[in-house]
C-alpha atoms as a PDB file:
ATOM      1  CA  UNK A   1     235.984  45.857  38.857  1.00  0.00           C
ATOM      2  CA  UNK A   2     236.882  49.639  37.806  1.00  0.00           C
ATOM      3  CA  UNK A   3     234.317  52.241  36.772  1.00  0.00           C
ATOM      4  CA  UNK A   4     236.938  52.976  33.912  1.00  0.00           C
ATOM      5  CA  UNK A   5     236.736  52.047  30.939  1.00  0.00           C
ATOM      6  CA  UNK A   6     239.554  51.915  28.233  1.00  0.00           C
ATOM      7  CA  UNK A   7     238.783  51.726  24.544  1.00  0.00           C
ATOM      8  CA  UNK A   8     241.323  51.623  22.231  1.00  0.00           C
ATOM      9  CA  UNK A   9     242.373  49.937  18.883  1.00  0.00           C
ATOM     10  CA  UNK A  10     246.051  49.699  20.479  1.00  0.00           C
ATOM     11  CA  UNK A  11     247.302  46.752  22.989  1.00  0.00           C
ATOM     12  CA  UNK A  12     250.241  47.577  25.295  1.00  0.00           C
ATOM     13  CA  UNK A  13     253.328  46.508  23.667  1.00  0.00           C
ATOM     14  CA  UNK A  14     257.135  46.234  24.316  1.00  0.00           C
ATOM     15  CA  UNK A  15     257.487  46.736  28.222  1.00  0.00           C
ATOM     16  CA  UNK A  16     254.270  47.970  28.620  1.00  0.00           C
ATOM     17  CA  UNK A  17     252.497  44.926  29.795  1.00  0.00           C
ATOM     18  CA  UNK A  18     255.643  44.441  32.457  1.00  0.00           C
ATOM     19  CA  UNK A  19     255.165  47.616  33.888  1.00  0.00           C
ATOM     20  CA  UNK A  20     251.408  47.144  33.584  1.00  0.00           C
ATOM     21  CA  UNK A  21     252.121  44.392  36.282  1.00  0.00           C
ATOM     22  CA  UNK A  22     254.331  45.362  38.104  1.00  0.00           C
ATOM     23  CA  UNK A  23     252.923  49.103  38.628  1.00  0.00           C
ATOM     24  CA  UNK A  24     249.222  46.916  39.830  1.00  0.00           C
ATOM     25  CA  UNK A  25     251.349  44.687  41.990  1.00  0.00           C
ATOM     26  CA  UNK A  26     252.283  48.202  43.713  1.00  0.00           C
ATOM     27  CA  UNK A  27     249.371  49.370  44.124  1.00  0.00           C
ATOM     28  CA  UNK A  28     248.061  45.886  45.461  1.00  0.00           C
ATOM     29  CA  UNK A  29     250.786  45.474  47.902  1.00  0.00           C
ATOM     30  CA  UNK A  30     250.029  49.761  49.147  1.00  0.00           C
ATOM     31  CA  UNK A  31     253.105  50.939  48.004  1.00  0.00           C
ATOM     32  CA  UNK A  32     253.069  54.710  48.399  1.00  0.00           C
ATOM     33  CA  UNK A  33     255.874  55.891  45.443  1.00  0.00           C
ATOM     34  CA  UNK A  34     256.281  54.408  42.141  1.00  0.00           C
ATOM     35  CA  UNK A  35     257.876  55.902  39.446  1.00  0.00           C
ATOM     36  CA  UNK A  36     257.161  55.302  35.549  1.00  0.00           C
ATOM     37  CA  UNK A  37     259.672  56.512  33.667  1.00  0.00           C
ATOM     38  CA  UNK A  38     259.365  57.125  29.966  1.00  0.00           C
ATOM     39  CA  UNK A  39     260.489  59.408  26.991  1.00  0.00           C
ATOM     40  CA  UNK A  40     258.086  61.623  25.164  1.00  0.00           C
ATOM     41  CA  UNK A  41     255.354  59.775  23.086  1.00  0.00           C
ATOM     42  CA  UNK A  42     256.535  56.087  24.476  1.00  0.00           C
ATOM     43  CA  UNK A  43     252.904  55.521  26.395  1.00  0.00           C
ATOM     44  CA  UNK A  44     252.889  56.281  29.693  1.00  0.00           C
ATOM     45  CA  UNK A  45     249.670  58.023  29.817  1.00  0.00           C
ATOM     46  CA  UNK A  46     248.407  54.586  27.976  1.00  0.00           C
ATOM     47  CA  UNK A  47     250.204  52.137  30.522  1.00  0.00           C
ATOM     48  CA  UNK A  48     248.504  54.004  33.375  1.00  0.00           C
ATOM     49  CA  UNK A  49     245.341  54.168  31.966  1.00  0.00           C
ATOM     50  CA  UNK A  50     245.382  50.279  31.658  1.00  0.00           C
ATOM     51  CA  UNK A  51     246.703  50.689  35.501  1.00  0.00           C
ATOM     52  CA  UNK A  52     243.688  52.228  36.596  1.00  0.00           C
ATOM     53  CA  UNK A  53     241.729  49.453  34.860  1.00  0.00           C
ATOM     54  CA  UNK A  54     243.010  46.919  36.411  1.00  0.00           C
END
């Protein structure tokens, strides 16, 4: 269970929840490099901080 806690009014949306996955999957199976790739203002700060609360 993390320490971290997100609040928020917003749910991840679009491909969020994929990445969401797949990013903890990384992480899970020690992957060293993963790359999130995103244009201004589409969430990526959001999508990690669900990352780390997973």
């Amino acid at each position: 269970m993390s320490d971290f806690q997100l609040v928020s009014v917003h749910e991840p949306a679009g491909d969020q929840p994929q990445a969401i996955t797949e990013l903890s999957a990384g992480l899970t199976r020690g992957d060293t490099d993963q790359v999130l790739l995103g244009a201004t203002g589409t969430g990526k700060t959001f999508t990690i901080a669900h990352v780390i609360v997973e």
